[in-house]
Each structure stands twice: as C-alpha cells, then as structure tokens.
N, C-alpha and C. Protein backbone atom coordinates (compact mmCIF):
# COMPACT_ATOMS: atom_id res chain seq x y z
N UNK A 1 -10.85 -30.54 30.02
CA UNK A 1 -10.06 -29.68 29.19
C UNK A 1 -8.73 -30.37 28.90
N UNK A 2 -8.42 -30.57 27.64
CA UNK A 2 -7.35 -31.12 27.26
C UNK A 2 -5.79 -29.93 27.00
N UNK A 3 -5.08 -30.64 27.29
CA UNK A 3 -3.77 -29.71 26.88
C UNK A 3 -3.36 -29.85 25.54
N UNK A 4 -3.17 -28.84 24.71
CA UNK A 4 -2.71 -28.74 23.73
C UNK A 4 -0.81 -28.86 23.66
N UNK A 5 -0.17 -29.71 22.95
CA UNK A 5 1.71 -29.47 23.01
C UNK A 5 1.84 -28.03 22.68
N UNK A 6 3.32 -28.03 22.91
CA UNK A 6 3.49 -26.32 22.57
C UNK A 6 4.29 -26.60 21.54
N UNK A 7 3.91 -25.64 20.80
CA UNK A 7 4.58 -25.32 19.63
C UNK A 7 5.76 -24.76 19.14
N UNK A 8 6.73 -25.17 18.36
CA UNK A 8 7.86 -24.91 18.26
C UNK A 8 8.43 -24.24 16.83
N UNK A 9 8.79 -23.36 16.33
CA UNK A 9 9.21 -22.62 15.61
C UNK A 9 10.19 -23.17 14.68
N UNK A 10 9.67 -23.85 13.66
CA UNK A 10 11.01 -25.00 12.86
C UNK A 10 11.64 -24.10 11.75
N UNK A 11 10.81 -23.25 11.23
CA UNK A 11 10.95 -21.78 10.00
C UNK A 11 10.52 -20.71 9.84
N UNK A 12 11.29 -19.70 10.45
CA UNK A 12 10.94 -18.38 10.27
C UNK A 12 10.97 -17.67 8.91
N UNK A 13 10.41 -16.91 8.21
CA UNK A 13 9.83 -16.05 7.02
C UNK A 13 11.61 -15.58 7.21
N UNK A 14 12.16 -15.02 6.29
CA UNK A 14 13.33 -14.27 6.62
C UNK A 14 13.15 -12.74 5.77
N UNK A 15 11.72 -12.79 5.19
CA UNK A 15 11.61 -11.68 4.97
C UNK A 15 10.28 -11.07 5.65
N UNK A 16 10.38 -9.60 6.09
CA UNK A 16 8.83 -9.40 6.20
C UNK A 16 8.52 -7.90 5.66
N UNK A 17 7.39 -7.10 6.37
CA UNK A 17 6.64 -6.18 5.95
C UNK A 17 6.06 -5.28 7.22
N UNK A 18 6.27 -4.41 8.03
CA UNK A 18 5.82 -3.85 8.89
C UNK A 18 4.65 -2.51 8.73
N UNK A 19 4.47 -2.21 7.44
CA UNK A 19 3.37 -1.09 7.23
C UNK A 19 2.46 -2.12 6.68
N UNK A 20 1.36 -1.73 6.07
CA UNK A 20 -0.12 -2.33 5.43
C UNK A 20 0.37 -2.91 3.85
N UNK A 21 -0.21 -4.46 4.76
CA UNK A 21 0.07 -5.34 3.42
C UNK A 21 -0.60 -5.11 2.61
N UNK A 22 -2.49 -4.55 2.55
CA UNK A 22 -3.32 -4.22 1.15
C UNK A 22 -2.75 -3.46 0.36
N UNK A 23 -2.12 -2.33 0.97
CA UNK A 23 -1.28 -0.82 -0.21
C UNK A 23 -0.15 -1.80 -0.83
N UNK A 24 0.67 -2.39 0.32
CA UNK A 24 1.60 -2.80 -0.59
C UNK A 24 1.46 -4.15 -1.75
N UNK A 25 0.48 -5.05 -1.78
CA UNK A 25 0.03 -6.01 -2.74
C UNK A 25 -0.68 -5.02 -3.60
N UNK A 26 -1.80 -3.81 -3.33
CA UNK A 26 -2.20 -3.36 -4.55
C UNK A 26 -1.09 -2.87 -5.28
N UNK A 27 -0.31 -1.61 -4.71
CA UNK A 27 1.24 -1.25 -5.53
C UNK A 27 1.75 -2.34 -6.07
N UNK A 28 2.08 -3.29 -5.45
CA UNK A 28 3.02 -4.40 -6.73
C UNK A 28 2.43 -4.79 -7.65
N UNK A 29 0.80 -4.16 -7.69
CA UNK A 29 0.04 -5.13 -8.86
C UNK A 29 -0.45 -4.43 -9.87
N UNK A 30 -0.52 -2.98 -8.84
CA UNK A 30 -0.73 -2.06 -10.07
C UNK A 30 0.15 -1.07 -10.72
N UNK A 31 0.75 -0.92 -9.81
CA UNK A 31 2.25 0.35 -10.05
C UNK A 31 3.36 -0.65 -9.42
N UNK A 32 4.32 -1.11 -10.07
CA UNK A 32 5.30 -1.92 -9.44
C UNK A 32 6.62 -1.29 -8.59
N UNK A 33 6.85 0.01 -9.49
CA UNK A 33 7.63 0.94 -8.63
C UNK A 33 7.50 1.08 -7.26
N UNK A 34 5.97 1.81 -7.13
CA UNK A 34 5.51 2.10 -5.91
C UNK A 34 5.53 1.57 -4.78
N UNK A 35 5.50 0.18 -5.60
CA UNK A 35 5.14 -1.20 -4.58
C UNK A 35 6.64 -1.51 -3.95
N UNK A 36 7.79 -1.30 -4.69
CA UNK A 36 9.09 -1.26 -4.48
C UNK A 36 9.40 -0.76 -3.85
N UNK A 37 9.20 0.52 -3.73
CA UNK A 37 9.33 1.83 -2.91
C UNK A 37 9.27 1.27 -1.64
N UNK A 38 7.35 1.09 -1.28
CA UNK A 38 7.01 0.89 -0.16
C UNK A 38 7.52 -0.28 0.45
N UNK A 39 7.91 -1.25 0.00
CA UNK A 39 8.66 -1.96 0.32
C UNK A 39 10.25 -1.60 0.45
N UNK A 40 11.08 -0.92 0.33
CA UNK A 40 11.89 -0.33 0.74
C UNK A 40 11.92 -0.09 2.15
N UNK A 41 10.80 0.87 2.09
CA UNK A 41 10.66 1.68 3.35
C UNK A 41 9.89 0.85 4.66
N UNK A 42 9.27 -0.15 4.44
CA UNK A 42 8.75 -0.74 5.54
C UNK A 42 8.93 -2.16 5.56
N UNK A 43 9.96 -2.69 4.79
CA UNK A 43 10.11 -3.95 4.82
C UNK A 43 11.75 -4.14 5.35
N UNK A 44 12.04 -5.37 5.50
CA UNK A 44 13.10 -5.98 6.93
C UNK A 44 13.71 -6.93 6.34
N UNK A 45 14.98 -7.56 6.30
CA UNK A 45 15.01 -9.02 6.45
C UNK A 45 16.05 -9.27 7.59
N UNK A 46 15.17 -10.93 7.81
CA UNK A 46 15.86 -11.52 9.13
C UNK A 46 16.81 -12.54 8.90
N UNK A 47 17.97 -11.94 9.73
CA UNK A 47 19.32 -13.32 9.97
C UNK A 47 19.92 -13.49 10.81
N UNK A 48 19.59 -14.69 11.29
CA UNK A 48 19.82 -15.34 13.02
C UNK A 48 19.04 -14.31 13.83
N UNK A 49 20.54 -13.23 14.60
CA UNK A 49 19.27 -13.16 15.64
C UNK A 49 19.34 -11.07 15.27
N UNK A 50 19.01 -11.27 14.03
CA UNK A 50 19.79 -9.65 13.66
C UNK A 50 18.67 -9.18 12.70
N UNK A 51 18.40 -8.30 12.39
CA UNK A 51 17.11 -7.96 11.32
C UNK A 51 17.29 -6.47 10.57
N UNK A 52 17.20 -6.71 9.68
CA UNK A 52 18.24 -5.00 8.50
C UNK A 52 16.89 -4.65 7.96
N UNK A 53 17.10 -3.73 7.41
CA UNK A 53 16.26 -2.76 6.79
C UNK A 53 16.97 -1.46 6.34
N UNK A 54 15.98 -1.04 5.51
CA UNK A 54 16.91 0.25 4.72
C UNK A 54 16.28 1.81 5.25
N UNK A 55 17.56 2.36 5.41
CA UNK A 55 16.60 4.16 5.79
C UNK A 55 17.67 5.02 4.94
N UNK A 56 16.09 5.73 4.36
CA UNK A 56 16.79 6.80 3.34
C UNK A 56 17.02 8.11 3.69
N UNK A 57 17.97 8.72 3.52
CA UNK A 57 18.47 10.04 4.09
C UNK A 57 17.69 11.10 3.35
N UNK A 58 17.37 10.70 2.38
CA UNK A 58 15.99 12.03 1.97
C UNK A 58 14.93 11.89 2.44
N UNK A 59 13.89 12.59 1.81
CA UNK A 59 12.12 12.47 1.73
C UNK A 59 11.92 11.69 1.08
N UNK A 60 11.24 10.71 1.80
CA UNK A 60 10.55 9.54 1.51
C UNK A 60 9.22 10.26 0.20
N UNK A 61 8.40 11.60 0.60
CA UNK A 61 7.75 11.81 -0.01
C UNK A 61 7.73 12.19 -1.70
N UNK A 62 9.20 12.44 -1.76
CA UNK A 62 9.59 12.92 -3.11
C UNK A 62 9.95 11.81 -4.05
N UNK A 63 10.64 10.66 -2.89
CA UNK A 63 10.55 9.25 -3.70
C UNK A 63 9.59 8.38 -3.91
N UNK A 64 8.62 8.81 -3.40
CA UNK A 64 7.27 8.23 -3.61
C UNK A 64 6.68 9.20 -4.77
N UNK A 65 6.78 10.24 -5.06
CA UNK A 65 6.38 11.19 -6.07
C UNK A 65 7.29 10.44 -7.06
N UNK A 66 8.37 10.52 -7.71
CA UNK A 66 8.97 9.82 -8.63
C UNK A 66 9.05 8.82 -8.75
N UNK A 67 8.36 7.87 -8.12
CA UNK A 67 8.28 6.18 -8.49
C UNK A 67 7.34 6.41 -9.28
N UNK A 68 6.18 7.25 -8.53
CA UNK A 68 4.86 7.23 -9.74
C UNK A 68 5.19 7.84 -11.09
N UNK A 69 5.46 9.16 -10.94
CA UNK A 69 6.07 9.63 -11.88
C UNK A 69 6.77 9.37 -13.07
N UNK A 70 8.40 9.08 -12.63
CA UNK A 70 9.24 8.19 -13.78
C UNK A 70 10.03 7.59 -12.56
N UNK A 71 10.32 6.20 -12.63
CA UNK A 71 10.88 5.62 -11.45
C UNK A 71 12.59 5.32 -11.89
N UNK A 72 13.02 5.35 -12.91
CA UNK A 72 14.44 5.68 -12.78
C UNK A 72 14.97 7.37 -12.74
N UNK A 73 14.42 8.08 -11.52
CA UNK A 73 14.40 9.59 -11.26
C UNK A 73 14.53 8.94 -9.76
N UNK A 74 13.42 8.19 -9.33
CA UNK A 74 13.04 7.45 -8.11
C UNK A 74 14.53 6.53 -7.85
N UNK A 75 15.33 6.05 -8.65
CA UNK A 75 16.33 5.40 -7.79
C UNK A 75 17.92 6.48 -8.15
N UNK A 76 17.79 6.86 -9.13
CA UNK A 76 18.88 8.04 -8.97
C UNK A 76 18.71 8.63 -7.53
N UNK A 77 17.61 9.18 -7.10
CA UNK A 77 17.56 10.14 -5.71
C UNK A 77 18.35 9.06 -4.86
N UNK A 78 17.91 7.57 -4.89
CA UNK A 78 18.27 6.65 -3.93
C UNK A 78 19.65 6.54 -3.86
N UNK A 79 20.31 6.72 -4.85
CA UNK A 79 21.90 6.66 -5.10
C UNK A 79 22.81 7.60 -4.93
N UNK A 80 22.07 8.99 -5.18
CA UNK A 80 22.55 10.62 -5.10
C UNK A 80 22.41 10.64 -3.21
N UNK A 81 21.25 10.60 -2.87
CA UNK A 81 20.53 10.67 -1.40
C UNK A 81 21.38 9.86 -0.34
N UNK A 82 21.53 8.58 -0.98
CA UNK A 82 21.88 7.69 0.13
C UNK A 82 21.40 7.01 0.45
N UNK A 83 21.30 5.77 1.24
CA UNK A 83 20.72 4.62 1.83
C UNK A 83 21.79 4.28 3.02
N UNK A 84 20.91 4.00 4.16
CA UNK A 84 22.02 3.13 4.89
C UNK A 84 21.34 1.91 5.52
N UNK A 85 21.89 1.11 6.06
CA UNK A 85 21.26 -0.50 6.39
C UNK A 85 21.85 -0.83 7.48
N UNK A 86 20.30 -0.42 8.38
CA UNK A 86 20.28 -0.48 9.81
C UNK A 86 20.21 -1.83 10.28
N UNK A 87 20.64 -2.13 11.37
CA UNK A 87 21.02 -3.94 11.92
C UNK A 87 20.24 -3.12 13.02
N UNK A 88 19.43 -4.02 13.56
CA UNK A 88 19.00 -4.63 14.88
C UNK A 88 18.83 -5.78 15.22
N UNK A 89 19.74 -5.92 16.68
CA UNK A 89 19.62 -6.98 17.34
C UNK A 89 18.42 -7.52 17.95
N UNK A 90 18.46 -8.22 18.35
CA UNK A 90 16.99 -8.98 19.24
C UNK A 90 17.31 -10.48 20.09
C-alpha cells in the first residue's frame, strides 16, 4: 500500500451555494429572477477567515411569489423589508 501526499488547499471558491444546486441552475435558466432570489437566500461569500450572506427580514415566501410574478415588486419588498449581512467567523 502506497501513501498518497496530502493535499493542500492553494484556492478556495469565494463564492458558494448551501441549498440544491439542480433548483438553483434550473431557475437561472429558466426564470432568472427566481434563480436570483434563491440565490440570495442560500448563497454565501467567503473572505479570509469570515463568510457573509444575506437574511431578509420578511417572507421569503412572498419574495419568491413576486420574482415569479413581476420581479421589480420582488426587489422593492427587498428594499422596503430590509436585508441585513450576516458575518460568520470560522
């Protein structure tokens, strides 16, 4: 049995995706709003050793209803509603 070296981490993604990548590639391909949306809500980005993401002070469900719908209704709520941009450490 041979040893394999260990592997070392030269570039991390600085963006990612924590809900289901199929919904969110079909949304960007078929409804782009939607796909926005959901990416809103379950996507991150990473810097150094810190990682943000966005949380919306309304219903997620009503902004998911108006993306499909008419999606500049969908970012008014986002602007009226609020957003805030959570840091976690690691």
């Amino acid at each position: 049995m041979t040893k394999h070296p260990v592997a070392r981490v030269k570039f991390s993604s600085p963006v990612g995706y924590d809900g289901n990548l199929f919904w969110l590639i079909l949304f960007l391909i078929i409804w782009l709003p939607l796909g926005l949306v959901l990416f809103l809500k379950n996507g991150y980005i990473k810097h150094k050793s810190s990682r943000f993401s966005i949380y919306y002070r309304g219903d997620w469900n009503w902004l998911y209803f108006w993306a499909i719908l008419c999606f500049p209704v969908a970012i008014a709520l986002l602007v009226f509603k609020g957003v805030d941009v959570l840091e976690e450490t690691y």
